[in-house]
Protein backbone atom coordinates (compact mmCIF):
# COMPACT_ATOMS: atom_id res chain seq x y z
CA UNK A 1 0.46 7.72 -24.28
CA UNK A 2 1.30 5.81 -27.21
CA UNK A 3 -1.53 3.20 -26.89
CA UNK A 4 -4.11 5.75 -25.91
CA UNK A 5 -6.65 5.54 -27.46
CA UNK A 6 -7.24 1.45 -27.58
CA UNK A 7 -8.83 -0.43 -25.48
CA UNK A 8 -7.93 -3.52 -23.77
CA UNK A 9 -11.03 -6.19 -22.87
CA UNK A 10 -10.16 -8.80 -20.35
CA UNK A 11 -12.10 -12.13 -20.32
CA UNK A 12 -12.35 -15.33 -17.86
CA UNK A 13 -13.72 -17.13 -20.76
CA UNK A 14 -12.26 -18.09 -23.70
CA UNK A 15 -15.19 -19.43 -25.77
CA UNK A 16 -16.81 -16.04 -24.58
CA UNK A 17 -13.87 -14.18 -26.09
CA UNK A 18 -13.77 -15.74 -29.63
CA UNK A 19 -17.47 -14.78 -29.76
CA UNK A 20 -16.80 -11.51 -29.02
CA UNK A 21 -14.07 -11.23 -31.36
CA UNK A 22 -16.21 -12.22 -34.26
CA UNK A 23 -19.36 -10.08 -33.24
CA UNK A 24 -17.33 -6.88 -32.90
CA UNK A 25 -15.53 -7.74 -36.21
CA UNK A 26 -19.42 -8.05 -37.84
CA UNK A 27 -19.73 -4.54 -36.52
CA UNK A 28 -16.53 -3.17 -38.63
CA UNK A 29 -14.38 -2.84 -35.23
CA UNK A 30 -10.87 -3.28 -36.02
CA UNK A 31 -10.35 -6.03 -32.96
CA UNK A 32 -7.33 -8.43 -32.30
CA UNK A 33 -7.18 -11.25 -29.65
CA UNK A 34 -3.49 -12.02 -27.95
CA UNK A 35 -4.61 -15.54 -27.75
CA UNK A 36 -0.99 -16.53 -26.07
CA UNK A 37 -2.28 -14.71 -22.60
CA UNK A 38 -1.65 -12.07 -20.56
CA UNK A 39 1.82 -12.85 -20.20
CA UNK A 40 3.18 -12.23 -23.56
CA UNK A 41 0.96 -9.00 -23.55
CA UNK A 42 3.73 -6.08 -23.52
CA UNK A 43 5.74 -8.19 -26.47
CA UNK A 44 2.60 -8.50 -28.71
CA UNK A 45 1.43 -4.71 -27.79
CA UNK A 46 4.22 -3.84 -29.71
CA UNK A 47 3.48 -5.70 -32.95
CA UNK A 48 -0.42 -4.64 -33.14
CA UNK A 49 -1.32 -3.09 -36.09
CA UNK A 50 -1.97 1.06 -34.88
CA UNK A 51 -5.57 1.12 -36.05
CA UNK A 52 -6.86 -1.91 -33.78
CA UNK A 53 -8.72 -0.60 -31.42
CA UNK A 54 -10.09 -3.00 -29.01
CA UNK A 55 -7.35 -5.52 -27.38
CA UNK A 56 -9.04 -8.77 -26.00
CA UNK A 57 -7.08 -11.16 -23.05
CA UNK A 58 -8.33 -14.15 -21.77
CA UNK A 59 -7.13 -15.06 -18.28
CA UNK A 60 -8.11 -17.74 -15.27
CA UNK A 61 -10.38 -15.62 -13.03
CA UNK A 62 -8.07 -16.17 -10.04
CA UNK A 63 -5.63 -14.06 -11.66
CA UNK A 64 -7.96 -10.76 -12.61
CA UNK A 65 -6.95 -8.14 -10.34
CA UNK A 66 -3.31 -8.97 -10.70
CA UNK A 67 -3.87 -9.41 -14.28
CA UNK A 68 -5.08 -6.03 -14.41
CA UNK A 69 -2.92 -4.46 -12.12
CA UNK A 70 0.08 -5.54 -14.72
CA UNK A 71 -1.73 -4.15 -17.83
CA UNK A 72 -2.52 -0.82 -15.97
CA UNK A 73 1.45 -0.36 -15.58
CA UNK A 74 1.78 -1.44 -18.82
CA UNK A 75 -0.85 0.81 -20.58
CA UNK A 76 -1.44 3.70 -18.16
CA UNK A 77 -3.77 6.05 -20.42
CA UNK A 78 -5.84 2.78 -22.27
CA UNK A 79 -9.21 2.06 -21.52
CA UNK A 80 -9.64 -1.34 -19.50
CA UNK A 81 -12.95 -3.53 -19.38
CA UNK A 82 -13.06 -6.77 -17.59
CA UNK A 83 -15.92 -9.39 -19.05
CA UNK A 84 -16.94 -11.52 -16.01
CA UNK A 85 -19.54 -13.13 -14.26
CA UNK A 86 -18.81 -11.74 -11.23
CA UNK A 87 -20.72 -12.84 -7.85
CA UNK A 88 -19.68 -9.26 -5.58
CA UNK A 89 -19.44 -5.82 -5.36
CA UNK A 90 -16.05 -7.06 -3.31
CA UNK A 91 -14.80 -8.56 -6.39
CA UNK A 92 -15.86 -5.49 -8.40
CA UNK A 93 -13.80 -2.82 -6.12
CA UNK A 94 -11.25 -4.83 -5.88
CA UNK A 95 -11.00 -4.87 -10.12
CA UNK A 96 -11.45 -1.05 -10.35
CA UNK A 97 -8.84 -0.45 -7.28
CA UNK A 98 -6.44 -2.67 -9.32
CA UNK A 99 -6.82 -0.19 -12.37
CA UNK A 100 -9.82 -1.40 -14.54
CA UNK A 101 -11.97 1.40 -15.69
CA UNK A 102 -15.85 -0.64 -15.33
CA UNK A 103 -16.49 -4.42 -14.94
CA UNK A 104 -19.55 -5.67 -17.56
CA UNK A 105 -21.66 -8.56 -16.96
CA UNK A 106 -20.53 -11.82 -18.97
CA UNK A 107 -23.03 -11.86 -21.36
CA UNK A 108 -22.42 -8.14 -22.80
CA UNK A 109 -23.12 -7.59 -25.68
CA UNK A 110 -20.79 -6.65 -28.78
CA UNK A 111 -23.26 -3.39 -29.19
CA UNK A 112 -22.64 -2.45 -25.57
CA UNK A 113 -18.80 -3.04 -25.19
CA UNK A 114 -18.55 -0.77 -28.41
CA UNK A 115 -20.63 1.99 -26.48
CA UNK A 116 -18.37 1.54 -23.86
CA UNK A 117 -15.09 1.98 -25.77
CA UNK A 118 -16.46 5.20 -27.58
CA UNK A 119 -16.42 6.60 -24.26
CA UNK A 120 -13.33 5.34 -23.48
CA UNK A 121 -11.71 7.08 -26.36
CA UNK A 122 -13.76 10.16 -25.72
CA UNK A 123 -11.93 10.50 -22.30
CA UNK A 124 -8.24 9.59 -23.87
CA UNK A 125 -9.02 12.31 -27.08
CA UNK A 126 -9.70 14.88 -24.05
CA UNK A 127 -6.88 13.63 -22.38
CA UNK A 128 -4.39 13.92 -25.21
CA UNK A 129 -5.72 17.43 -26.50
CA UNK A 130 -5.05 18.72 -22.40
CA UNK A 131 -1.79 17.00 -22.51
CA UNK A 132 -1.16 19.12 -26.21
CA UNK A 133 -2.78 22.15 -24.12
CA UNK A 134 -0.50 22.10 -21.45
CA UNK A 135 2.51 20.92 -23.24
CA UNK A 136 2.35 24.45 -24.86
CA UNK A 137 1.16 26.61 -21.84
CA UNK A 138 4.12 24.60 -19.82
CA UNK A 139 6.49 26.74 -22.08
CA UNK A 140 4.59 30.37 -21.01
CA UNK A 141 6.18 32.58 -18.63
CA UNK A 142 5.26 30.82 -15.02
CA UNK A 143 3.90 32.10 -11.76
CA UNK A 144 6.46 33.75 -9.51
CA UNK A 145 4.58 36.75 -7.90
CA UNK A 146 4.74 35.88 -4.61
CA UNK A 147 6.77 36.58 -1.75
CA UNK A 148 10.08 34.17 -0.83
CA UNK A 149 9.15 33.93 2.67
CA UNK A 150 5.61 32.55 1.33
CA UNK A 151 5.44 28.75 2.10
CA UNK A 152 4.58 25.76 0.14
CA UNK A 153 1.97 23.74 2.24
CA UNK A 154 1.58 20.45 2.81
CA UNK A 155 -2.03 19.58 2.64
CA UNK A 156 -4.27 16.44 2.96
CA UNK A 157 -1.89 14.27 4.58
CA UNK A 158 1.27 15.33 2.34
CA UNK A 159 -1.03 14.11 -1.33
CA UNK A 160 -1.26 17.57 -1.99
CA UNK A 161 0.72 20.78 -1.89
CA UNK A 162 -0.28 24.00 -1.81
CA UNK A 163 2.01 26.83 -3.69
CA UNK A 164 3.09 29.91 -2.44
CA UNK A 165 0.62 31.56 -5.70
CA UNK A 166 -2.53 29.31 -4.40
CA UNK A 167 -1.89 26.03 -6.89
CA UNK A 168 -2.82 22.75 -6.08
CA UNK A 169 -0.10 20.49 -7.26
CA UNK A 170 -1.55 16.67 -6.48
CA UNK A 171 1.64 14.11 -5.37
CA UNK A 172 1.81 10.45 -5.93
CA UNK A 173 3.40 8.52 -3.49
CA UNK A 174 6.82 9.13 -4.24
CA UNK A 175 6.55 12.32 -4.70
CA UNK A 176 5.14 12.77 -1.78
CA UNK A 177 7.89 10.99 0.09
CA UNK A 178 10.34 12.80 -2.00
CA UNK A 179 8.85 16.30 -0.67
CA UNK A 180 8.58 14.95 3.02
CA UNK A 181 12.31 14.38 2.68
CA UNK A 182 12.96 17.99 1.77
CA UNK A 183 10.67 19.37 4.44
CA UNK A 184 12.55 17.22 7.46
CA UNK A 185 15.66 18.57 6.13
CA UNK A 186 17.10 21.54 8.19
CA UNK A 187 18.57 23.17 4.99
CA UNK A 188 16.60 21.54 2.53
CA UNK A 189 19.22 19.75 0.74
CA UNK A 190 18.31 16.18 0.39
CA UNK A 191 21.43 13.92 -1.19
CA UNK A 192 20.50 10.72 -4.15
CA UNK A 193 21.43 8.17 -1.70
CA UNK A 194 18.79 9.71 0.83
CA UNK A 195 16.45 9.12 -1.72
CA UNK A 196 17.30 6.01 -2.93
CA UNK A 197 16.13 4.37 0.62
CA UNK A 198 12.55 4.92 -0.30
CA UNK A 199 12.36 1.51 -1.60
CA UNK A 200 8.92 1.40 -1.94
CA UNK A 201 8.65 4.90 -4.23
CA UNK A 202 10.56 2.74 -7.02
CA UNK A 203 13.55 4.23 -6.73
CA UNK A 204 16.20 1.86 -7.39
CA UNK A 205 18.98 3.76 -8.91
CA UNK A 206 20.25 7.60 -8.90
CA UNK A 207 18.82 7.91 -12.69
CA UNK A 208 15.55 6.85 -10.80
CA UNK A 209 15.47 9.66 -8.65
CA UNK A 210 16.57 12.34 -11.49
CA UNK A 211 13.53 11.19 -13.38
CA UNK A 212 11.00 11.83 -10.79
CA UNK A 213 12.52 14.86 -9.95
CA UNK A 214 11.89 15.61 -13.45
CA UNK A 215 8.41 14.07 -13.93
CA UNK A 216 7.43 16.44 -10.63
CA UNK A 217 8.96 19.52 -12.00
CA UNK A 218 7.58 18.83 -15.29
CA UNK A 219 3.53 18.47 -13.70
CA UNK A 220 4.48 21.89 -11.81
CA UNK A 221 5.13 23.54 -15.12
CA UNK A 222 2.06 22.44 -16.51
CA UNK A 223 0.74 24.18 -14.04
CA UNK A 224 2.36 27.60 -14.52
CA UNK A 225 4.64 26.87 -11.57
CA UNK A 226 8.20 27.02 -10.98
CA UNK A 227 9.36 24.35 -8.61
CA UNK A 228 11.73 25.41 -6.74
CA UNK A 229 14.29 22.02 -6.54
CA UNK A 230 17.77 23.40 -7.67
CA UNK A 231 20.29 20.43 -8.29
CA UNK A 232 23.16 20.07 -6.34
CA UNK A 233 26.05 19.02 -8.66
CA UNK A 234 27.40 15.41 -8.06
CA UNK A 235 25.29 14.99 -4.63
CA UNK A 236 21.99 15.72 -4.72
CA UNK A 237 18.97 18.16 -5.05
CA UNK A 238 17.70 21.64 -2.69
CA UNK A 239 14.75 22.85 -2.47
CA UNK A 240 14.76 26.28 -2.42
CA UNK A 241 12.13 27.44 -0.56
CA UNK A 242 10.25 26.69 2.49
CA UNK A 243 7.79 24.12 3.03
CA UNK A 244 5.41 23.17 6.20
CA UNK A 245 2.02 21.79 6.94
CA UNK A 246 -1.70 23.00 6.99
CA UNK A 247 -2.66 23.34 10.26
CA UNK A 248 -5.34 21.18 11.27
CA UNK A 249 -8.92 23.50 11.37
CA UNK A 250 -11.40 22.95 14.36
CA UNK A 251 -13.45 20.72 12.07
CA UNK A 252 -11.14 17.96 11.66
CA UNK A 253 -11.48 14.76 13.31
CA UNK A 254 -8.24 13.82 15.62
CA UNK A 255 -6.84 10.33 14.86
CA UNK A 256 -8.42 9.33 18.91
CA UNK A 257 -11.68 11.02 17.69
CA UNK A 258 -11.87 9.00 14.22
CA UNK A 259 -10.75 5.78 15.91
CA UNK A 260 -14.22 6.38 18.68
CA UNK A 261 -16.25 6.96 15.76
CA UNK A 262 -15.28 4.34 14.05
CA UNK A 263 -15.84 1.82 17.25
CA UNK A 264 -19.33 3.06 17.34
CA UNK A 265 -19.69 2.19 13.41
CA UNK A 266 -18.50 -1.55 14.15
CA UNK A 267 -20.30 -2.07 17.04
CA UNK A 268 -23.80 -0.64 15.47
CA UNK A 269 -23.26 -2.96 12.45
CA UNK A 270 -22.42 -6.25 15.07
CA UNK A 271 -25.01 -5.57 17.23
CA UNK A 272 -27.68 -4.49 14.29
CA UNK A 273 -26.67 -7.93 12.74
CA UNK A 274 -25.31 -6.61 9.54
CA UNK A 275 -23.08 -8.36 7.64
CA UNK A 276 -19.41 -7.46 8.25
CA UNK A 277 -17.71 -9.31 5.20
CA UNK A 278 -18.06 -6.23 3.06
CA UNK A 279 -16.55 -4.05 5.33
CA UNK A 280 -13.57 -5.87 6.19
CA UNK A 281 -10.83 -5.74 4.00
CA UNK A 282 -7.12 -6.84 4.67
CA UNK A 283 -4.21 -3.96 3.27
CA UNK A 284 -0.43 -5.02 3.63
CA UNK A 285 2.66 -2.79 4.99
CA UNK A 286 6.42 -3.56 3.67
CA UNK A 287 8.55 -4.53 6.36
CA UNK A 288 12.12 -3.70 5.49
CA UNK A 289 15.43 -5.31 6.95
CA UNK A 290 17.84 -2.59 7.78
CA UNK A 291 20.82 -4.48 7.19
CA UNK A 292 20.38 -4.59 3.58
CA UNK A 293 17.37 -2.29 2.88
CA UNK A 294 14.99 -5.04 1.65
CA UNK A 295 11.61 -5.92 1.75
CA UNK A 296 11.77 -8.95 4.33
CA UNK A 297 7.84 -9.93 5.30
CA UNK A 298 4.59 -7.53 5.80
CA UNK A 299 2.35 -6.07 8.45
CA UNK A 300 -1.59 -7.26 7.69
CA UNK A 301 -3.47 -4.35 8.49
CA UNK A 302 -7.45 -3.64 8.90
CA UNK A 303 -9.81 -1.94 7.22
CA UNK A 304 -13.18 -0.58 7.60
CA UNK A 305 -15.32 0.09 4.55
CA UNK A 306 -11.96 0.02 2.57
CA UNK A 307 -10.39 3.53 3.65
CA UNK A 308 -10.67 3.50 7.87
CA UNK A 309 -7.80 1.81 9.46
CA UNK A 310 -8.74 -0.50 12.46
CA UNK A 311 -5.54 -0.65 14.57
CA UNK A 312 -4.66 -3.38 17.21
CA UNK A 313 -5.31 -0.76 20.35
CA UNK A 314 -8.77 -0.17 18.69
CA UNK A 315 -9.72 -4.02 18.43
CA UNK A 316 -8.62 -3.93 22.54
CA UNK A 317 -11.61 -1.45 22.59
CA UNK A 318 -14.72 -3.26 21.44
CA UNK A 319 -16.84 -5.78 22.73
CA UNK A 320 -15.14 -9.34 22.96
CA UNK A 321 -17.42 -10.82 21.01
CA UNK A 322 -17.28 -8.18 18.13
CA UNK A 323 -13.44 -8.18 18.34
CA UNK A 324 -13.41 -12.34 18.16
CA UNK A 325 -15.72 -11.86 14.89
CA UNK A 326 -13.58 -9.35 13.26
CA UNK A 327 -10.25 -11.29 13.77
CA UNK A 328 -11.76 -14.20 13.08
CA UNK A 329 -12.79 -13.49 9.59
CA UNK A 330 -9.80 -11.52 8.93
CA UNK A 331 -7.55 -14.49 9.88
CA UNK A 332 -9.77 -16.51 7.43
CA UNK A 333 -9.33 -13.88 4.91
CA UNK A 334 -5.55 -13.53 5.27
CA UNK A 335 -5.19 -17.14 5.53
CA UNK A 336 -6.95 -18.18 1.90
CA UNK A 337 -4.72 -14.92 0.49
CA UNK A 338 -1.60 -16.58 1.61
CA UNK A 339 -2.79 -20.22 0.14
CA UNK A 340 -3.03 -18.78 -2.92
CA UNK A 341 0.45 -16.46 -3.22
CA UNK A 342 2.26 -20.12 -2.45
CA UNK A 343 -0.55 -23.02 -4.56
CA UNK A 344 -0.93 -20.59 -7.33
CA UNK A 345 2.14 -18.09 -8.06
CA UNK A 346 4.47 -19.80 -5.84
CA UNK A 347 5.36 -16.91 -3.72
CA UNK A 348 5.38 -16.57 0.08
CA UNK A 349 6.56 -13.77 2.96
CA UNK A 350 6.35 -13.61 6.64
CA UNK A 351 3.10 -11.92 7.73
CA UNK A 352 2.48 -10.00 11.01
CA UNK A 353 -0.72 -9.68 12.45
CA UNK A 354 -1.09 -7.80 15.68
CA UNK A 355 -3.89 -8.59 18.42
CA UNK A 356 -4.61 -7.34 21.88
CA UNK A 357 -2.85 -10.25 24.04
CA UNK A 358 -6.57 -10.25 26.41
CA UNK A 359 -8.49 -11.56 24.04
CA UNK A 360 -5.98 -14.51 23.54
CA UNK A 361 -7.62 -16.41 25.33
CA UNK A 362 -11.50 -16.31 23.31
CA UNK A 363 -9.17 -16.22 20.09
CA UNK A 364 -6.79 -19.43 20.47
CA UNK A 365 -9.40 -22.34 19.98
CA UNK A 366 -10.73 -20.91 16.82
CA UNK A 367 -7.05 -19.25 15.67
CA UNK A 368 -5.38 -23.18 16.00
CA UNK A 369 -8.28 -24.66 14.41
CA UNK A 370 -7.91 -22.33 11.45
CA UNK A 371 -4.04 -22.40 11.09
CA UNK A 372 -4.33 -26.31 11.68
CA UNK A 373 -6.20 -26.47 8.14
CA UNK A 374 -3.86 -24.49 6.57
CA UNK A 375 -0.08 -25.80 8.13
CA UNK A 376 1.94 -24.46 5.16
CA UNK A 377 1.03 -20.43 5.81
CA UNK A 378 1.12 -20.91 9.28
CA UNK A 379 4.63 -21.06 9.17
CA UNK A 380 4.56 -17.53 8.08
CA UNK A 381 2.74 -16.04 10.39
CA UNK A 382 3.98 -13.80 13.11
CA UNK A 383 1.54 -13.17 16.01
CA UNK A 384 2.33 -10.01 17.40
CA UNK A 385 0.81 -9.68 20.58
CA UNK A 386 -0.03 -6.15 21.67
CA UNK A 387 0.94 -5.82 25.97
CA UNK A 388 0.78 -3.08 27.42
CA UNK A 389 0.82 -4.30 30.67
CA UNK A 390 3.70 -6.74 32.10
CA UNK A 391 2.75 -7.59 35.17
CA UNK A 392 -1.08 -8.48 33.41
CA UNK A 393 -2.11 -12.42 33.49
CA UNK A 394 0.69 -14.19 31.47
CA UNK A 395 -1.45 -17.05 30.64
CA UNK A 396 -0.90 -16.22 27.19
CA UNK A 397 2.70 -18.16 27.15
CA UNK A 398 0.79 -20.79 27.77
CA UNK A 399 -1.78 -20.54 25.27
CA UNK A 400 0.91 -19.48 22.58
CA UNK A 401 2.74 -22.80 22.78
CA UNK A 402 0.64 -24.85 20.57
CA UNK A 403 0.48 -22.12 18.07
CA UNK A 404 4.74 -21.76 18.35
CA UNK A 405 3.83 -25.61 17.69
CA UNK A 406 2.48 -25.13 14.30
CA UNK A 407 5.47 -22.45 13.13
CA UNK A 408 3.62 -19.60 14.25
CA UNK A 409 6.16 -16.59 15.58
CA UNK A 410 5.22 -15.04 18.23
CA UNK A 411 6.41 -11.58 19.26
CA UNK A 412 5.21 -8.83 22.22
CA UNK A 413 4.32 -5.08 20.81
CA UNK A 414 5.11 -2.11 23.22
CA UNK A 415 5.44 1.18 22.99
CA UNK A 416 8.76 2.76 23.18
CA UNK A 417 10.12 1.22 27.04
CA UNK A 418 12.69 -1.14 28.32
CA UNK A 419 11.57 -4.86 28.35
CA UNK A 420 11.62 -5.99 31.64
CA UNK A 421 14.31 -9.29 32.56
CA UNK A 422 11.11 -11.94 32.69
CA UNK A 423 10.17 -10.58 28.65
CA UNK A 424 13.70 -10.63 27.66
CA UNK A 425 13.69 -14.93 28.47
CA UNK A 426 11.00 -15.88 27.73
CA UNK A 427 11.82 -18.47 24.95
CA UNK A 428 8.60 -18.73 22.72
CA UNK A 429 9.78 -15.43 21.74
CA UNK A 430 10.99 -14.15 18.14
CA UNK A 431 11.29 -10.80 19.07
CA UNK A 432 10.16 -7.36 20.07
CA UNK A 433 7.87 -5.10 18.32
CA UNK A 434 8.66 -1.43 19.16
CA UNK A 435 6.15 1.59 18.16
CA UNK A 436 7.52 5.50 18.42
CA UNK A 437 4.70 7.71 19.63
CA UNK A 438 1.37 8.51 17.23
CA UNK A 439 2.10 11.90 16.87
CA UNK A 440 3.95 13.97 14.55
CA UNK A 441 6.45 15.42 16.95
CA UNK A 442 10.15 15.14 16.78
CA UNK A 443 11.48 12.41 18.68
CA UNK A 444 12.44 13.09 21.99
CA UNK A 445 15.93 12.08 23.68
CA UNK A 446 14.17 9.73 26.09
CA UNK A 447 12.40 8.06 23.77
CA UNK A 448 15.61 7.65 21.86
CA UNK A 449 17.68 6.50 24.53
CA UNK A 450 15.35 4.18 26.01
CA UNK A 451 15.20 2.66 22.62
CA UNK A 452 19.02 2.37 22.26
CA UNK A 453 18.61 0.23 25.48
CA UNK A 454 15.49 -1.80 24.70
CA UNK A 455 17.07 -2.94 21.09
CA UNK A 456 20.63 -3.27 22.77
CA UNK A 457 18.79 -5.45 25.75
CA UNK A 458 16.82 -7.50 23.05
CA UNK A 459 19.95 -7.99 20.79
CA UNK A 460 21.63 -9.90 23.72
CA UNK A 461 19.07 -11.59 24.36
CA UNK A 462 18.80 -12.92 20.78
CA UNK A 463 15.70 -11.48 19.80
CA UNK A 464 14.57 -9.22 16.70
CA UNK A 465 13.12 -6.02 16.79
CA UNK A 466 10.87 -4.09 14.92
CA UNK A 467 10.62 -0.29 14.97
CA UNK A 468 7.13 0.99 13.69
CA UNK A 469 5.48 4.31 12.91
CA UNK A 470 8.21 4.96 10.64
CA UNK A 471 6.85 8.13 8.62
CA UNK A 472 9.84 10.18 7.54
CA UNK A 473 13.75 9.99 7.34
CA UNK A 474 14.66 11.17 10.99
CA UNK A 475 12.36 8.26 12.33
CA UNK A 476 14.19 5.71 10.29
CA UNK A 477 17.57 7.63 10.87
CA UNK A 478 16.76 6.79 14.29
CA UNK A 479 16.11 2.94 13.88
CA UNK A 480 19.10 3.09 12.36
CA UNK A 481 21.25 4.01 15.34
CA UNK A 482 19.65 1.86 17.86
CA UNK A 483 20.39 -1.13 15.90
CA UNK A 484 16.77 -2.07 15.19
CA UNK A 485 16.12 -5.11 12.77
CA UNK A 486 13.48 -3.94 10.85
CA UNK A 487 11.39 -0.69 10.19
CA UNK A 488 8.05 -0.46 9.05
CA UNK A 489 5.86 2.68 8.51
CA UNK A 490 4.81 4.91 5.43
CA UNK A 491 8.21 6.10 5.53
CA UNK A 492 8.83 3.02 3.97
CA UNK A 493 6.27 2.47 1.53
CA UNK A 494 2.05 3.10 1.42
CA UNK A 495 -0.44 0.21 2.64
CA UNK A 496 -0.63 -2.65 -0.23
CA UNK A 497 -3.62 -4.63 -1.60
CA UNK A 498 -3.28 -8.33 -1.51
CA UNK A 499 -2.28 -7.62 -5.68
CA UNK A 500 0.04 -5.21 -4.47
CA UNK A 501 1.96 -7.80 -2.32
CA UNK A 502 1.77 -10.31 -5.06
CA UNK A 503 3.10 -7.96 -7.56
CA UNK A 504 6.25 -6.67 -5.00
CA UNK A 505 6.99 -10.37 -4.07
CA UNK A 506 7.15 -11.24 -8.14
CA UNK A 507 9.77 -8.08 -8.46
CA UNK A 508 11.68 -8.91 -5.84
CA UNK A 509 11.57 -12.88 -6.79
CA UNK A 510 12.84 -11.99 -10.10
CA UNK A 511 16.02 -9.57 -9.37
């Protein structure tokens, strides 16, 4: 909270900057540029002079969302503008989802980007007097009249949880994962090294996981709330209490129900002729290696209007045509986000995108044409091709050849069954893409033993696996025993933008 109450302006344009920086300094604002770029940012934050109050960056306007992404971590409570001439309300949500607080027109002026940091520091001064507020009512007696037996509930998906006393305490992600843990333990003891295999939640060390322990105990005291995690000396944590989840009222939409609705809301825009572009956006999911626990490559997954999730059984669903359109453009989409991870930052990682395998066919002319134009990122590509039928038309060998041809991977999705002997040769193969059921029951023994045979089946074969819908410890546990390759689910980490990637590629490029 140190840096507060500043605020940092990003520009595109440098000769635009410098004449901002001497119009606000006409006005009497105390202003300083970091004229060495973005990069050098946290050093120089350091050595600026406590009463400037407006920060100004320059930066190529390839780089804004990621350039923003790094100063949110860096200043989580400052204000953050971005100058640009930008051409989209894509490329504005993409700026405020990568932590800028409003996007202003290039030719702002000095008068206006002073209005706009006045209410910038209004929010921060109420920030920092609740912060004082709550500091002191954190040390007041907290809420304990309720009953043991009374359970914590998880609510909206596990971002929230409801207190036995009727608080709302909001989770982040790791929090979240860290309570999941807890609540799929059988006597809610939880050890560090449990912890420390939620990569993705930042946890890298055993300190990691004492601090957000901490941080989450510490936002339940603000809140008048005693948290009931009890430390477990030299192994881990308890929660004392018990936890479960809301029940789902009448009212809510089942996962098969919001998937039909949202088929309907494609098809009406496709067949209304309105522009899909908008609406389509691409969000990544880690993919870890089990062997060593590292991120090794990521799922591409699709979006609707930015929050609605269009999986690969849904795209098997809609007309041809509207299914060849939306692949199609996401392919071009994922395709120009991968040149510029490898031409610009010099980063690259598998990527898996999964399609029906009947629309192959429609899909292949247009798919090789594409990938032929950009050679270099088809060699990370891995076509997963969703089959749920074996004995279906198997063409699709056929018409996967030339792609194998250009480095594309290919492998075969199922759900959780034994590969039959013709899957298990067929050559073009990588590997096998296993899902566990949609549902948030226990895993049965069936579907555990037939998946100890299908990855022990594939392993002689000499093909991978991949072991998705990974959304809490016994799941992975699971993948574990079977001998599975990879995992992949919200277990392992949330869905990433394509600045999200970038960002986990740079950390992991750099340890």
């Amino acid at each position: 909270m140190k840096h507060a109450r500043k605020v940092v302006v990003v520009f595109d344009d440098a000769n635009q900057c410098q004449k901002m920086e001497k119009e606000l300094g006409l006005l009497g604002t105390s202003v300083q540029a970091i004229v060495q770029g973005p990069s050098v940012f946290r050093t120089a934050l350091e050595n600026i002079d406590a009463e400037v109050e407006i920060i100004l960056l320059v930066c190529e306007r390839a780089h804004l969302a990621l350039v923003v992404a790094n100063l949110r971590s860096i200043v989580p409570h400052s204000g953050i503008v971005v100058v640009s001439q930008l051409e989209s309300e894509a490329q504005r949500t993409e700026l405020l989802f990568a932590g800028a607080d409003t996007a202003l027109p290039m030719h702002v002026s000095a008068t206006e980007l002073v209005a706009t940091k006045h209410a910038l520091r209004r929010r921060a001064e109420r920030f920092l007097s609740y912060t004082a507020e709550t500091f002191v009512a954190a040390t007041e007696p907290m809420s304990t009249s309720f009953s043991a037996d009374t359970p914590w509930i998880l609510q909206d998906k596990g971002w929230s949880m409801l207190s036995p006393s009727g608080v709302v305490i909001e989770l982040t992600y790791g929090e979240k994962q860290l309570i999941e843990l807890f609540s799929h333990s059988h006597d809610g003891r939880v050890s560090r090294e449990d912890f420390l295999q939620i990569k993705s939640g930042g946890l890298q060390s055993k300190r990691a996981v004492d601090s957000l322990i901490s941080r989450l105990k510490r936002k339940a005291a603000e809140l008048k709330l005693d948290l009931p995690i009890r430390s477990v000396h030299g192994w881990g944590y308890s929660f004392a209490g018990r936890i479960s989840r809301e029940e789902r009222s009448p009212e809510t939409l089942t996962a098969q129900e919001e998937q039909a609705q949202l088929l309907q809301q494609i098809e009406s825009a496709w067949h209304e002729n309105a522009a899909i572009d908008g609406r389509l956006s691409l969000q990544f999911q880690s993919r870890i290696q089990l062997k060593d626990a590292i991120q090794q490559g990521v799922e591409v997954q699709l979006y609707w209007d930015g929050s609605q999730r269009i999986h690969s059984a849904l795209l098997g669903q809609l007309d041809k045509v509207v299914t060849i359109a939306v692949l199609e453009r996401s392919i071009q989409m994922l395709c120009a986000d991968m040149h510029e991870w490898q031409q610009v930052y010099r980063l690259s990682t598998p990527v898996q995108l999964s399609i029906p395998v009947s629309i192959l066919p429609e899909l292949q002319p247009s798919l090789l044409r594409l990938l032929s134009s950009y050679a270099s990122e088809a060699r990370n590509i891995e076509l997963v091709l969703r089959n749920t039928d074996e004995t279906s038309d198997l063409t699709w060998i056929t018409l996967c050849a030339p792609l194998r041809a250009l480095g594309v991977s290919i492998w075969l999705e199922h759900d959780v069954s034994v590969p039959s002997q013709h899957t298990l040769g067929l050559d073009i193969l990588e590997g096998l893409r296993f899902c566990y059921p949609d549902d948030e029951q226990p895993l049965s023994d069936h579907v555990q033993q037939t998946l100890l045979q299908a990855c022990g089946l594939a392993a002689e074969h000499g093909l991978k696996t991949i072991v998705g819908n990974v959304w809490n410890k016994a799941r992975r546990d699971a993948a574990v025993r079977v001998g599975a390759t990879y995992v992949q689910g919200e277990f392992l980490g949330s869905p990433m933008s394509r600045d999200g990637v970038l960002l986990g590629l740079a950390s992991i490029e750099s340890m």
